[in-house]
PDB file of N, CA and C in Angstrom:
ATOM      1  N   UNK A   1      -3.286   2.642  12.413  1.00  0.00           N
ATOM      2  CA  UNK A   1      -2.728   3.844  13.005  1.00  0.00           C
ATOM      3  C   UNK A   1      -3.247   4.058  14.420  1.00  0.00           C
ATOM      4  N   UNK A   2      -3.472   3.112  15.153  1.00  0.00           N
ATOM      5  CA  UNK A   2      -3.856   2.867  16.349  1.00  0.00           C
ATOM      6  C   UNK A   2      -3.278   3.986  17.470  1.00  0.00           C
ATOM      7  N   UNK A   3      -1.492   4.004  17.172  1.00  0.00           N
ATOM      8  CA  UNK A   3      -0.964   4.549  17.970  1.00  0.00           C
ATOM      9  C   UNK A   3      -0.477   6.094  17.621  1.00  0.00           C
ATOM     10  N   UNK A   4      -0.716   7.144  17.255  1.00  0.00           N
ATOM     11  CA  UNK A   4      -0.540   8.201  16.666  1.00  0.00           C
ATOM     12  C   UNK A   4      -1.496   8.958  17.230  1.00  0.00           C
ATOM     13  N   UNK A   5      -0.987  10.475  17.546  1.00  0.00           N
ATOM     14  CA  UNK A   5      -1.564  11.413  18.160  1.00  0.00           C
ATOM     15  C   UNK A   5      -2.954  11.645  17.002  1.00  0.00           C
ATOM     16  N   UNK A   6      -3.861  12.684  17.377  1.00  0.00           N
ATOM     17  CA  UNK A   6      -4.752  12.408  16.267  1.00  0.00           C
ATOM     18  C   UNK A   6      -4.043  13.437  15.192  1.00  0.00           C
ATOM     19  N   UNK A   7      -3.343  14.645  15.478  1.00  0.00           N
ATOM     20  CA  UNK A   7      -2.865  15.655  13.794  1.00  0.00           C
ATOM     21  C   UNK A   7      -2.091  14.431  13.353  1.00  0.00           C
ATOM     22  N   UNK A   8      -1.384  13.579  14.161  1.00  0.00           N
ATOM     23  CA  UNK A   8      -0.718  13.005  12.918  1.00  0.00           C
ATOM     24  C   UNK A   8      -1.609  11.631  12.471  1.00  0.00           C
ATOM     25  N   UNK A   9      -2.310  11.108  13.297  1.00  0.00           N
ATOM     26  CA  UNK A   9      -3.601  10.651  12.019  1.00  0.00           C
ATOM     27  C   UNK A   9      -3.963  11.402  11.033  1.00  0.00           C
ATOM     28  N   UNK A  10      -4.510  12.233  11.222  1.00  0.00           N
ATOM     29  CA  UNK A  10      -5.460  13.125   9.626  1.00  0.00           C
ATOM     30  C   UNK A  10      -4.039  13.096   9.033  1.00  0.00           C
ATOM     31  N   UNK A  11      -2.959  13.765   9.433  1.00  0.00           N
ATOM     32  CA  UNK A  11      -1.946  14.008   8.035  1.00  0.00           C
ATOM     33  C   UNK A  11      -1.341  12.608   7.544  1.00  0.00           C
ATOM     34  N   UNK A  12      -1.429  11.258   7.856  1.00  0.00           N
ATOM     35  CA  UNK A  12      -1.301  10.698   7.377  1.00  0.00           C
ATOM     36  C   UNK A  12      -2.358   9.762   6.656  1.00  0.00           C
ATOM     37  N   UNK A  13      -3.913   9.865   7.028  1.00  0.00           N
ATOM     38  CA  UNK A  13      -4.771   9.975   6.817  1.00  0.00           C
ATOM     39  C   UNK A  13      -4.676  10.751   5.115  1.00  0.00           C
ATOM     40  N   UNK A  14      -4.013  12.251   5.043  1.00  0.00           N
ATOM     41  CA  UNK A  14      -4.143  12.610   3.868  1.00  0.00           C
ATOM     42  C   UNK A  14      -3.825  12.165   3.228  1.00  0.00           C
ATOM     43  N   UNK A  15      -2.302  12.125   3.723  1.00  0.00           N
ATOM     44  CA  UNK A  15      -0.864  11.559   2.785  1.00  0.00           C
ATOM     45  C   UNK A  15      -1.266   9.984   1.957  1.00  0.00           C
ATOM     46  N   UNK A  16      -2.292   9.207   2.908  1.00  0.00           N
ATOM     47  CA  UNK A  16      -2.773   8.182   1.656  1.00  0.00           C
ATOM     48  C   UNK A  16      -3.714   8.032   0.841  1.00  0.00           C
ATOM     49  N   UNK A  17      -4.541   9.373   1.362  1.00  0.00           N
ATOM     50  CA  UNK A  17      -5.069   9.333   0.122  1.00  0.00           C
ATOM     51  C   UNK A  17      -4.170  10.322  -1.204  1.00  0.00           C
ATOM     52  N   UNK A  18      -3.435  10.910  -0.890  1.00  0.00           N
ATOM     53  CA  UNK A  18      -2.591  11.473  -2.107  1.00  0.00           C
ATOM     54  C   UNK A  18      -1.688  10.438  -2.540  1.00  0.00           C
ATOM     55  N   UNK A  19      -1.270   9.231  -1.803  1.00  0.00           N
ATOM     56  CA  UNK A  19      -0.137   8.410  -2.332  1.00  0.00           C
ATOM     57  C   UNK A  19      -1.024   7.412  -2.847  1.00  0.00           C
ATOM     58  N   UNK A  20      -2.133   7.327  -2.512  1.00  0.00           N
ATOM     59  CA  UNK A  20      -2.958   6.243  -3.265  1.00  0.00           C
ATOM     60  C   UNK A  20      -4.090   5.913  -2.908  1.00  0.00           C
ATOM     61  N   UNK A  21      -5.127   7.216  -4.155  1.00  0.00           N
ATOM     62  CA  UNK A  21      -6.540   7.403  -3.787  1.00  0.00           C
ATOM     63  C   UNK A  21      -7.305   6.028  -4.087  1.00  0.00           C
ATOM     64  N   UNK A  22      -7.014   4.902  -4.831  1.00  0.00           N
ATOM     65  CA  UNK A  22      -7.836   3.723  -4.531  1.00  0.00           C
ATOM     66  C   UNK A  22      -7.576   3.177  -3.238  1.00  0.00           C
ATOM     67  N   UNK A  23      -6.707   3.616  -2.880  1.00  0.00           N
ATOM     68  CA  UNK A  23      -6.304   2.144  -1.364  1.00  0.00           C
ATOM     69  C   UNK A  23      -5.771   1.217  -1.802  1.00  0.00           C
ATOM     70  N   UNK A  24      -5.136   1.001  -2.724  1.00  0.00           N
ATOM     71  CA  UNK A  24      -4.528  -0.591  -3.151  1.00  0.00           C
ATOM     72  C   UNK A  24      -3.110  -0.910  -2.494  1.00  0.00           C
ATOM     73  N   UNK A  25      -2.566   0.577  -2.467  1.00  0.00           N
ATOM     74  CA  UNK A  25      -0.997   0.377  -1.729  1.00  0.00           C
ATOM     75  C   UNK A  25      -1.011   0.262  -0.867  1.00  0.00           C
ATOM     76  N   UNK A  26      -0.024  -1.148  -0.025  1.00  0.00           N
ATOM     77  CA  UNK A  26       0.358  -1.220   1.312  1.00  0.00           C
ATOM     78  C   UNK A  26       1.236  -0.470   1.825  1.00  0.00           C
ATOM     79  N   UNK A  27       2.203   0.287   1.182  1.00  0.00           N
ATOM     80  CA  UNK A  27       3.286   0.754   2.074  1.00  0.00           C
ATOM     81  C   UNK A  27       2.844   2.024   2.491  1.00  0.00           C
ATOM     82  N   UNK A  28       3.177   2.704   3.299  1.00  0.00           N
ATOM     83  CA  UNK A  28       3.149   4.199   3.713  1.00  0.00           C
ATOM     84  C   UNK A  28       4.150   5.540   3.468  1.00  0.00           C
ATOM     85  N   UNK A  29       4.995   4.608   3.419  1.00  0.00           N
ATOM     86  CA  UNK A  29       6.012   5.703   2.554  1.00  0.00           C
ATOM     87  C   UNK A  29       6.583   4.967   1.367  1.00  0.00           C
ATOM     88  N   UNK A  30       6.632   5.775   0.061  1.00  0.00           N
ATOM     89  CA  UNK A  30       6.939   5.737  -0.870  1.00  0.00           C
ATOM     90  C   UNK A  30       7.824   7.056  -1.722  1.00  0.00           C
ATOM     91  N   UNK A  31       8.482   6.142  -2.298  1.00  0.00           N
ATOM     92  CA  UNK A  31       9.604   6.908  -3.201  1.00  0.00           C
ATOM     93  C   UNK A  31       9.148   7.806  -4.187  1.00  0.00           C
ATOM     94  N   UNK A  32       9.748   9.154  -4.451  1.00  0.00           N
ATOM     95  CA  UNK A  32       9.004   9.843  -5.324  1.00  0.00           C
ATOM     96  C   UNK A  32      10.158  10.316  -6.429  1.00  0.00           C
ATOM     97  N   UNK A  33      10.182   9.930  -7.607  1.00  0.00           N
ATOM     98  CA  UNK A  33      10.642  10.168  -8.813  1.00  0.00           C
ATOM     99  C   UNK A  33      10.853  11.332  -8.995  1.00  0.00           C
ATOM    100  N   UNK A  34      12.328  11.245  -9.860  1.00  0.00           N
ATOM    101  CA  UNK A  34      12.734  12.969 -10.313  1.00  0.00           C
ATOM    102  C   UNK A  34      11.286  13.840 -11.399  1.00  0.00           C
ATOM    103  N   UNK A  35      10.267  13.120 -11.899  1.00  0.00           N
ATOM    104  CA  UNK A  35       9.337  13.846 -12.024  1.00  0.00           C
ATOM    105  C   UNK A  35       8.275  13.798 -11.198  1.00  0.00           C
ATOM    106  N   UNK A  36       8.818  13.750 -10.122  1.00  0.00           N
ATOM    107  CA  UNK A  36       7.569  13.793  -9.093  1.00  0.00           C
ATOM    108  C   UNK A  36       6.348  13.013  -8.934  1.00  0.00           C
ATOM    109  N   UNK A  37       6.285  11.900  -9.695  1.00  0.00           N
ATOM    110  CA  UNK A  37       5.449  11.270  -9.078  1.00  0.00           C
ATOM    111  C   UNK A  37       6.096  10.073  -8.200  1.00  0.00           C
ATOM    112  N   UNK A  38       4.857   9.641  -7.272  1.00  0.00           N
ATOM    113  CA  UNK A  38       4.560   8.713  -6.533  1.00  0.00           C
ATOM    114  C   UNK A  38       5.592   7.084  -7.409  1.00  0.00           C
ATOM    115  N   UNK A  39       5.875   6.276  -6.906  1.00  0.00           N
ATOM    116  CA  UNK A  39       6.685   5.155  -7.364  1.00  0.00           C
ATOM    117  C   UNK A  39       6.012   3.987  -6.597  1.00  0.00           C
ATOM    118  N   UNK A  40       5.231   2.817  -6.938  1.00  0.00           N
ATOM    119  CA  UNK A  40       4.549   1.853  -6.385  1.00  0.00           C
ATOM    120  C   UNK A  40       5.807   0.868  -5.866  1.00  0.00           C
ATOM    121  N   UNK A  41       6.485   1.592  -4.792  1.00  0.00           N
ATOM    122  CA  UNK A  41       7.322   0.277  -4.112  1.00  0.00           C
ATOM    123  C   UNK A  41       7.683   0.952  -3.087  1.00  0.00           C
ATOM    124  N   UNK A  42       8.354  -0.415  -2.136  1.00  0.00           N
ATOM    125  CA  UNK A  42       8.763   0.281  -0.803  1.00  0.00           C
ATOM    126  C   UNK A  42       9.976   0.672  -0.884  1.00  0.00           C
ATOM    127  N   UNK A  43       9.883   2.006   0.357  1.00  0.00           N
ATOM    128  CA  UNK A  43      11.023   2.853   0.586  1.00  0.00           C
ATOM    129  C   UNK A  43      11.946   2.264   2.002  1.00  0.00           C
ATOM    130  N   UNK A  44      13.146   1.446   1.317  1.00  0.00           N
ATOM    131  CA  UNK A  44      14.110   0.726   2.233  1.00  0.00           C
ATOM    132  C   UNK A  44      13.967   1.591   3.428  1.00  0.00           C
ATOM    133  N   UNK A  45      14.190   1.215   4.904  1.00  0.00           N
ATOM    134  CA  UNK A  45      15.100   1.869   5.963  1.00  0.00           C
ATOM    135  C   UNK A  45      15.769   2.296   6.196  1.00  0.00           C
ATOM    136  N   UNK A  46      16.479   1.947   4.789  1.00  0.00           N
ATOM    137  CA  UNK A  46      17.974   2.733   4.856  1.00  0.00           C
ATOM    138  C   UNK A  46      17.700   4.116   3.929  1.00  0.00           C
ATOM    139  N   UNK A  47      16.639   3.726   3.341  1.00  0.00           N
ATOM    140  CA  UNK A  47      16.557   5.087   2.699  1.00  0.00           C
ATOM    141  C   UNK A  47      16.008   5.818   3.531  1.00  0.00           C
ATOM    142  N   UNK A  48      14.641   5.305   4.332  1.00  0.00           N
ATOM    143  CA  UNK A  48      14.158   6.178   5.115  1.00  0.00           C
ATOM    144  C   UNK A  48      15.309   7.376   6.380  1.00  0.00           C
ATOM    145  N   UNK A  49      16.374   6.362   6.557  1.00  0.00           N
ATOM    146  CA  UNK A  49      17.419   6.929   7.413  1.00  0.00           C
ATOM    147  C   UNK A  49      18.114   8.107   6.625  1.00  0.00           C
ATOM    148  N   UNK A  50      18.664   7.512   5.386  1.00  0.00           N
ATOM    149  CA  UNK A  50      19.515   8.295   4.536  1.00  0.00           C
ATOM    150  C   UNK A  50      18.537   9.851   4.592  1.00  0.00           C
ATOM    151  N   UNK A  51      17.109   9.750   4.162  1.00  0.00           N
ATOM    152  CA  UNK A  51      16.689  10.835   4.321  1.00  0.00           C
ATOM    153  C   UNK A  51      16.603  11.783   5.906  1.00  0.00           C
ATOM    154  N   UNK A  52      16.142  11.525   6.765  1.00  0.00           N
ATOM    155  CA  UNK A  52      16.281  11.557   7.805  1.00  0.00           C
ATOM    156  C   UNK A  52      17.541  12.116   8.145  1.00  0.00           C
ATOM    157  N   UNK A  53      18.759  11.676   7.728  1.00  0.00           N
ATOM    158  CA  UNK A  53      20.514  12.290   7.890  1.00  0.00           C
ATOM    159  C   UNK A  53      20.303  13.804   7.141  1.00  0.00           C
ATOM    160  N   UNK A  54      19.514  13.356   6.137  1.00  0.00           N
ATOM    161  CA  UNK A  54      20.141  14.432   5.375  1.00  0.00           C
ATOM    162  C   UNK A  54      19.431  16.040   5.602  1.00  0.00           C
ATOM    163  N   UNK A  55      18.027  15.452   6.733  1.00  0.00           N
ATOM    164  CA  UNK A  55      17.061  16.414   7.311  1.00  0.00           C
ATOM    165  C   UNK A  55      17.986  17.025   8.631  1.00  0.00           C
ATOM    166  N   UNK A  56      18.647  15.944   8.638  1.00  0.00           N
ATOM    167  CA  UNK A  56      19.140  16.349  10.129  1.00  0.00           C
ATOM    168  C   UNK A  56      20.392  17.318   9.353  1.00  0.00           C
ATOM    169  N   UNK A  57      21.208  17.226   8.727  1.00  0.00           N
ATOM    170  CA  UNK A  57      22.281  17.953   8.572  1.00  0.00           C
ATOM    171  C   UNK A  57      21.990  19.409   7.906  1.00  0.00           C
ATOM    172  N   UNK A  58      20.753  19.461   7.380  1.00  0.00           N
ATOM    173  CA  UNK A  58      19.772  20.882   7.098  1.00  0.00           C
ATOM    174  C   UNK A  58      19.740  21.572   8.450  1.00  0.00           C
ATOM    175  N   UNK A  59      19.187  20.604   9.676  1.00  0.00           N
ATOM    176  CA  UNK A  59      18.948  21.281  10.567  1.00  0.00           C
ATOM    177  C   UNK A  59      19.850  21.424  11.849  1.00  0.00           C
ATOM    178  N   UNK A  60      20.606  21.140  11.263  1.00  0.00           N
ATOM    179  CA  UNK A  60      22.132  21.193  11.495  1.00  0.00           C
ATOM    180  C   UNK A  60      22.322  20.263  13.637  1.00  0.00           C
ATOM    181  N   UNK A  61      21.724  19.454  13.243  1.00  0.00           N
ATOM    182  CA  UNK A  61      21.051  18.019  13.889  1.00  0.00           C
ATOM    183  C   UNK A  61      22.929  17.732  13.836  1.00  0.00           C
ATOM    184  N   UNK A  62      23.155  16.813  15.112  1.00  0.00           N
ATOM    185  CA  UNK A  62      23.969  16.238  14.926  1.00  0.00           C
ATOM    186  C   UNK A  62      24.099  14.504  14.711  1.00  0.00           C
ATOM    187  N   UNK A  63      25.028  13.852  14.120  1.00  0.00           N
ATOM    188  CA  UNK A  63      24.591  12.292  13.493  1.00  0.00           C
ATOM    189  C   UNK A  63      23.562  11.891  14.269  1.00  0.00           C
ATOM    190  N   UNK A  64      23.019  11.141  14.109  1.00  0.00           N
ATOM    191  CA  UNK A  64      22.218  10.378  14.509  1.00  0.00           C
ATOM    192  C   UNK A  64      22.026   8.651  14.254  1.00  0.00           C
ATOM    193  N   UNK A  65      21.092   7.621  14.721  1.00  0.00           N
ATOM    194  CA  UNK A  65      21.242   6.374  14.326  1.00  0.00           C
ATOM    195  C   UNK A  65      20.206   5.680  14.451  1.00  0.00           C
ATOM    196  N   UNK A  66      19.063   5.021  13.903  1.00  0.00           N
ATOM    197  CA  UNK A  66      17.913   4.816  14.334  1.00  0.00           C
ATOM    198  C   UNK A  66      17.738   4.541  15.707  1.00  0.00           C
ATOM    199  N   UNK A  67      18.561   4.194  16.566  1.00  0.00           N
ATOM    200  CA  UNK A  67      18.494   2.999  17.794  1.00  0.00           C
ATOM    201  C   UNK A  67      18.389   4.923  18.668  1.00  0.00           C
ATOM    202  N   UNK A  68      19.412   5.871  17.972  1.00  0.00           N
ATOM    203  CA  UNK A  68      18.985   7.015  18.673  1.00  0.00           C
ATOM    204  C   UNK A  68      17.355   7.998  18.590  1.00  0.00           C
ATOM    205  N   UNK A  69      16.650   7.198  17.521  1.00  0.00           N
ATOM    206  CA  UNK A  69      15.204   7.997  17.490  1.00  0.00           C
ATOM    207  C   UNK A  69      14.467   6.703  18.693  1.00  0.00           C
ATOM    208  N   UNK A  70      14.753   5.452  18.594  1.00  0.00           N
ATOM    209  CA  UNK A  70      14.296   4.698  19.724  1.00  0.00           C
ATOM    210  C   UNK A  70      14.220   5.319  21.272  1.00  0.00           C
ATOM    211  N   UNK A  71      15.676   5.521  21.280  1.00  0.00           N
ATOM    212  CA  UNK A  71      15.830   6.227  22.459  1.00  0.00           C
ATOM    213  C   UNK A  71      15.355   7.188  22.861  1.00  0.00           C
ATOM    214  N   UNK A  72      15.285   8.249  22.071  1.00  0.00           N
ATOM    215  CA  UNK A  72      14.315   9.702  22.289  1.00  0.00           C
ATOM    216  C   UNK A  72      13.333   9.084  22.876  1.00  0.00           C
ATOM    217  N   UNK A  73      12.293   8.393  22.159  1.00  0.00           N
ATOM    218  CA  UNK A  73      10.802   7.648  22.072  1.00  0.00           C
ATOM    219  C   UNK A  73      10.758   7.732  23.425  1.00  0.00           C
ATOM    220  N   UNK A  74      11.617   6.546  23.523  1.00  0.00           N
ATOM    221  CA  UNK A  74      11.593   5.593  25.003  1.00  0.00           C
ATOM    222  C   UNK A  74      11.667   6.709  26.478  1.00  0.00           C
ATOM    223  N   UNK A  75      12.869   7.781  25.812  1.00  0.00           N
ATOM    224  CA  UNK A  75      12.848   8.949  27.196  1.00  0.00           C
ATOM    225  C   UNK A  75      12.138  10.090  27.184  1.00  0.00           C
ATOM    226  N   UNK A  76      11.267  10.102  26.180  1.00  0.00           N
ATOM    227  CA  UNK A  76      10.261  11.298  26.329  1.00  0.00           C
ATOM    228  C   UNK A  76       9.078  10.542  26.743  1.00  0.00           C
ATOM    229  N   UNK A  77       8.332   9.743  26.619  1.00  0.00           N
ATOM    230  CA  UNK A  77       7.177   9.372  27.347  1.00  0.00           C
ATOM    231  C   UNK A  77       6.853   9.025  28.504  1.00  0.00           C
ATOM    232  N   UNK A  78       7.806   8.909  29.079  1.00  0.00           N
ATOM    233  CA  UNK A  78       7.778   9.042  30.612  1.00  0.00           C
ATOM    234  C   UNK A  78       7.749  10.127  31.097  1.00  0.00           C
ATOM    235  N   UNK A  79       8.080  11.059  30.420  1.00  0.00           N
ATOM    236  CA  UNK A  79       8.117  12.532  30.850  1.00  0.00           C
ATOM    237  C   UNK A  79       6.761  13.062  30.602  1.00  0.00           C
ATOM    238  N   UNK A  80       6.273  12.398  30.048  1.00  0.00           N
ATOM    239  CA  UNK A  80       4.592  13.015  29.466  1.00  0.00           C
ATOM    240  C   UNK A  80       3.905  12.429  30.332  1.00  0.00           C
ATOM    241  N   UNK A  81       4.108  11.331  31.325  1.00  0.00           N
ATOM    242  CA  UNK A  81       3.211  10.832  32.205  1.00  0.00           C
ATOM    243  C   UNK A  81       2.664   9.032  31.968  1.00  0.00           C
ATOM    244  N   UNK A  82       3.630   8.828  30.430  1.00  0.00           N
ATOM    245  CA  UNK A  82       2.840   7.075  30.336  1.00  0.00           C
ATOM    246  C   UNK A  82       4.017   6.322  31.279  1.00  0.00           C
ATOM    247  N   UNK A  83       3.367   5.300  31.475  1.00  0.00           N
ATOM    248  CA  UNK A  83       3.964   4.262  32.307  1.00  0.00           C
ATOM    249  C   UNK A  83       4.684   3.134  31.728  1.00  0.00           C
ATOM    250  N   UNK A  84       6.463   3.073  32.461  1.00  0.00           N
ATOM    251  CA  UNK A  84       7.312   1.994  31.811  1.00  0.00           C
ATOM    252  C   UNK A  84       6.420   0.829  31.122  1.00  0.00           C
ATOM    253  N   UNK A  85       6.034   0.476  31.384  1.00  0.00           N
ATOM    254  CA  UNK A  85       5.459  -0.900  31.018  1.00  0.00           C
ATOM    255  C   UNK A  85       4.196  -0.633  29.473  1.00  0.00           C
ATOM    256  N   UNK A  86       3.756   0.430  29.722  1.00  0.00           N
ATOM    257  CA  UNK A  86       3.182   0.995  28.514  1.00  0.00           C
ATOM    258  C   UNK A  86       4.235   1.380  26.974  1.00  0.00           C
ATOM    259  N   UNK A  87       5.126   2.408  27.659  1.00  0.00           N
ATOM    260  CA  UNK A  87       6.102   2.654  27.108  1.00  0.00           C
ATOM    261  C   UNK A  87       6.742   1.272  26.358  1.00  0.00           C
ATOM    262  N   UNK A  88       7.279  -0.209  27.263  1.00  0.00           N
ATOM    263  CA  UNK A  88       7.864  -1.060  26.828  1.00  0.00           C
ATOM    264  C   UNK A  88       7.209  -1.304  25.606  1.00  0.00           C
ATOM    265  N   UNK A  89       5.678  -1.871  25.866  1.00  0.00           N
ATOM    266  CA  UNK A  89       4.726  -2.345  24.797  1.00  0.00           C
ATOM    267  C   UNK A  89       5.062  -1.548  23.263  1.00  0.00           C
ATOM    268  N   UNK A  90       4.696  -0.225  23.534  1.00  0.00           N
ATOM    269  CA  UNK A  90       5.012   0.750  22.326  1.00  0.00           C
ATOM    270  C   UNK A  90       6.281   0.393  21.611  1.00  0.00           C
ATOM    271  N   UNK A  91       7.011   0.247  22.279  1.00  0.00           N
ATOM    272  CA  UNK A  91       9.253  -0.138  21.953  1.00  0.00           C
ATOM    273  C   UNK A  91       8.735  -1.417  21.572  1.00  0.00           C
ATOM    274  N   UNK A  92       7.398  -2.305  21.322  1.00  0.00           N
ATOM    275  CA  UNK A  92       7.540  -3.759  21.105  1.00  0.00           C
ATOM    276  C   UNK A  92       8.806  -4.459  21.796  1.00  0.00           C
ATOM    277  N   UNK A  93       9.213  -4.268  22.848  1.00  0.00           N
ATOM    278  CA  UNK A  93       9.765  -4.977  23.403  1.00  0.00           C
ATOM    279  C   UNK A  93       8.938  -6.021  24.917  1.00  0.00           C
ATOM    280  N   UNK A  94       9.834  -7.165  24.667  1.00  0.00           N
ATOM    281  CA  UNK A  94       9.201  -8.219  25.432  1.00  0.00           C
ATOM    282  C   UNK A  94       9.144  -8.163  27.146  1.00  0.00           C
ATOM    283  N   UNK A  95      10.612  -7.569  27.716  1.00  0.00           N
ATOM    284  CA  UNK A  95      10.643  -7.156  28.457  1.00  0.00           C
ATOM    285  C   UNK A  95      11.244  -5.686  29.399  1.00  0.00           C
ATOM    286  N   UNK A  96      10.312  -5.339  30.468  1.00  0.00           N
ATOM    287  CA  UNK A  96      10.883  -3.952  30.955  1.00  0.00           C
ATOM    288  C   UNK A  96      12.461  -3.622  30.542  1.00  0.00           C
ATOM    289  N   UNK A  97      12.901  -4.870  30.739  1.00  0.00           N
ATOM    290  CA  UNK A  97      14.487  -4.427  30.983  1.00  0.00           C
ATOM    291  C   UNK A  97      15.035  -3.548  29.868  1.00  0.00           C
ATOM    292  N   UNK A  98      14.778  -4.692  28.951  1.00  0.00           N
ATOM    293  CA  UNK A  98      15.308  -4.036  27.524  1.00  0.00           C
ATOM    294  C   UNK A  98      15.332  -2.738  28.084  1.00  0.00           C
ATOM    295  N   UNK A  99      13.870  -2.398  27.567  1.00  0.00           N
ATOM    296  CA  UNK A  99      12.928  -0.728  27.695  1.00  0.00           C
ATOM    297  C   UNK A  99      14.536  -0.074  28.401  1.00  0.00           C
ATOM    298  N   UNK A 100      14.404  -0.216  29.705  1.00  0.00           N
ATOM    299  CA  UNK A 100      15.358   0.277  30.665  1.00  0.00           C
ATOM    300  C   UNK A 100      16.704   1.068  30.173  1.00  0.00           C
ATOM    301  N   UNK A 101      16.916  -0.023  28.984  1.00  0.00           N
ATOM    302  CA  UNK A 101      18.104   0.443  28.672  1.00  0.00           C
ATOM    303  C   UNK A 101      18.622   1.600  27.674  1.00  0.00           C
ATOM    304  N   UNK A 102      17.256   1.654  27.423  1.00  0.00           N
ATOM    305  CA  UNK A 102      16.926   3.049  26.171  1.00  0.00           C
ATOM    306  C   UNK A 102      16.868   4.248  27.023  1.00  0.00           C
ATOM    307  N   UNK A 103      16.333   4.311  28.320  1.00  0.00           N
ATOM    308  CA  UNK A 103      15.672   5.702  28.983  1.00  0.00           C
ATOM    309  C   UNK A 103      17.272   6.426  29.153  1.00  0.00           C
ATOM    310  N   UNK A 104      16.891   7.043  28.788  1.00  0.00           N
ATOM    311  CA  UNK A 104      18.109   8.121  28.721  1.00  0.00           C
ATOM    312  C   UNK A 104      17.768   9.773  30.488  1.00  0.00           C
ATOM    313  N   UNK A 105      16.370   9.201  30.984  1.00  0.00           N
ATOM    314  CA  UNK A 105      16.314  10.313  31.531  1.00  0.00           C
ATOM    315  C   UNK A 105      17.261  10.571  33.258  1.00  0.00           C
ATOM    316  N   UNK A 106      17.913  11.593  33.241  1.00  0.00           N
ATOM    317  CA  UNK A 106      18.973  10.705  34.354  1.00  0.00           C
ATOM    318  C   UNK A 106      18.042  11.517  35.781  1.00  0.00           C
ATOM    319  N   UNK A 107      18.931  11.989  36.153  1.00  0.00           N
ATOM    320  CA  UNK A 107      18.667  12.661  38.017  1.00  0.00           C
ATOM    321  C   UNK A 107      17.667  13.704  37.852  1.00  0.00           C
ATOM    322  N   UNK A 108      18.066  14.659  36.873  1.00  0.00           N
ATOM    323  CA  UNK A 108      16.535  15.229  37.063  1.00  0.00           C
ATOM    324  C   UNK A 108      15.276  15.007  36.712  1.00  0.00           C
ATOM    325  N   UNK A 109      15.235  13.838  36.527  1.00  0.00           N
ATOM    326  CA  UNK A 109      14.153  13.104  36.223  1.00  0.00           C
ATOM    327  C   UNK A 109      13.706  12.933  37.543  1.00  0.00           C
ATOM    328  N   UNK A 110      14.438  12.120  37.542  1.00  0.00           N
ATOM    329  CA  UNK A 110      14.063  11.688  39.559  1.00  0.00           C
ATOM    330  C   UNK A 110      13.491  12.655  40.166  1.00  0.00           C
ATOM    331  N   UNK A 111      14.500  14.078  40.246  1.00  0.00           N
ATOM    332  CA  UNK A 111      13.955  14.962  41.106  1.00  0.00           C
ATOM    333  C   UNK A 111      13.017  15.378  40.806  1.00  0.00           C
ATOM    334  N   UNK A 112      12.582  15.872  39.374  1.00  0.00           N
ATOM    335  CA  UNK A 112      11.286  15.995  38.903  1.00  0.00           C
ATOM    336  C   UNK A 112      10.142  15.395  39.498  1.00  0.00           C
ATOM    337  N   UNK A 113      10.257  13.857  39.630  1.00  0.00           N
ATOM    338  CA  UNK A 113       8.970  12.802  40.015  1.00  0.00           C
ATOM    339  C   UNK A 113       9.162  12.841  41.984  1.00  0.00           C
ATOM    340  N   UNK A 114       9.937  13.092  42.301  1.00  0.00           N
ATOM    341  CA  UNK A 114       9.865  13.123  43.966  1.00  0.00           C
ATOM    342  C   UNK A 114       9.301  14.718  43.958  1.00  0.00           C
ATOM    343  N   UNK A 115       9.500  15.708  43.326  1.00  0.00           N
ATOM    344  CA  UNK A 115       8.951  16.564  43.620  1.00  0.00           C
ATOM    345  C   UNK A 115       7.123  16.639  43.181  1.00  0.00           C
ATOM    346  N   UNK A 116       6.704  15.880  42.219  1.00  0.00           N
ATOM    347  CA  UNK A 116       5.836  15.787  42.028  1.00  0.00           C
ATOM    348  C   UNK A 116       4.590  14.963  43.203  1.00  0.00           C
ATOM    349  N   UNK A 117       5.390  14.627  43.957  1.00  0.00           N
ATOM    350  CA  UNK A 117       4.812  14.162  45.657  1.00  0.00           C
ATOM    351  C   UNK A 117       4.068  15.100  46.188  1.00  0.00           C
ATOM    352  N   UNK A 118       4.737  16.041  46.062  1.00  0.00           N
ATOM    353  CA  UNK A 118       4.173  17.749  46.698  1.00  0.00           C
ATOM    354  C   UNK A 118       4.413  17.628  48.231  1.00  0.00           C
ATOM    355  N   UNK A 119       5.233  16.701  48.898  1.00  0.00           N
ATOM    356  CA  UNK A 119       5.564  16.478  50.293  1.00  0.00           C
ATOM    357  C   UNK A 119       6.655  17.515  50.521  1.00  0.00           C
ATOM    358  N   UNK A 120       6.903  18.560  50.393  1.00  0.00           N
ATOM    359  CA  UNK A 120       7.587  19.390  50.919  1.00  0.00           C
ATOM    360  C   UNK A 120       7.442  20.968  50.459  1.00  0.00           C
TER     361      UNK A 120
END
């Protein structure tokens, strides 16, 4: 968990020890049974998504697609101050370009960072 703010270390920090106080399980998310317990297997992507849709249509979120939580990723951390090339690493991608093609942040971005010059 190298890369995680630290609240969401400890809460996932908790979350394994409630999903599995020996430590024996590898996965991190796991499926939980109509009687509520814990289920020793992994939870597909597609399930992870399916849930995720169905959070979003609670919160009355419009569709979404994993490649669109990429994208968020990719255009909010530049806005926080990390650097493309940091950013790329995080996206595990090989090169800037890719990265490039995710940033969603358009002109006021720009103007944002020229104003941050303080030259005028």
């Amino acid at each position: 968990m190298p890369y995680l703010p630290a609240r969401a270390k400890e809460a996932v920090g908790e979350w394994l020890l409630v999903r599995d106080p020996g430590g024996g399980t590898t996965s991190l998310l796991l499926p939980i049974n109509k009687a509520g317990r814990i289920d020793d297997r992994w939870l597909s992507l597609q399930a992870v998504l399916g849930i995720l849709q169905r959070v979003g249509e609670s919160a009355v979120v419009d569709e979404f697609a994993l490649h669109d939580m990429l994208r968020t990723f990719i255009t909010s951390l530049p806005d926080v101050g990390a650097e493309l090339h940091v950013v790329s690493q995080l996206a595990g991608h090989v090169s800037m370009e890719t990265t490039k093609l995710y940033d969603r942040r358009g002109e006021q971005a720009k103007m944002r960072a020229v104003e941050r010059l303080g030259l005028g």
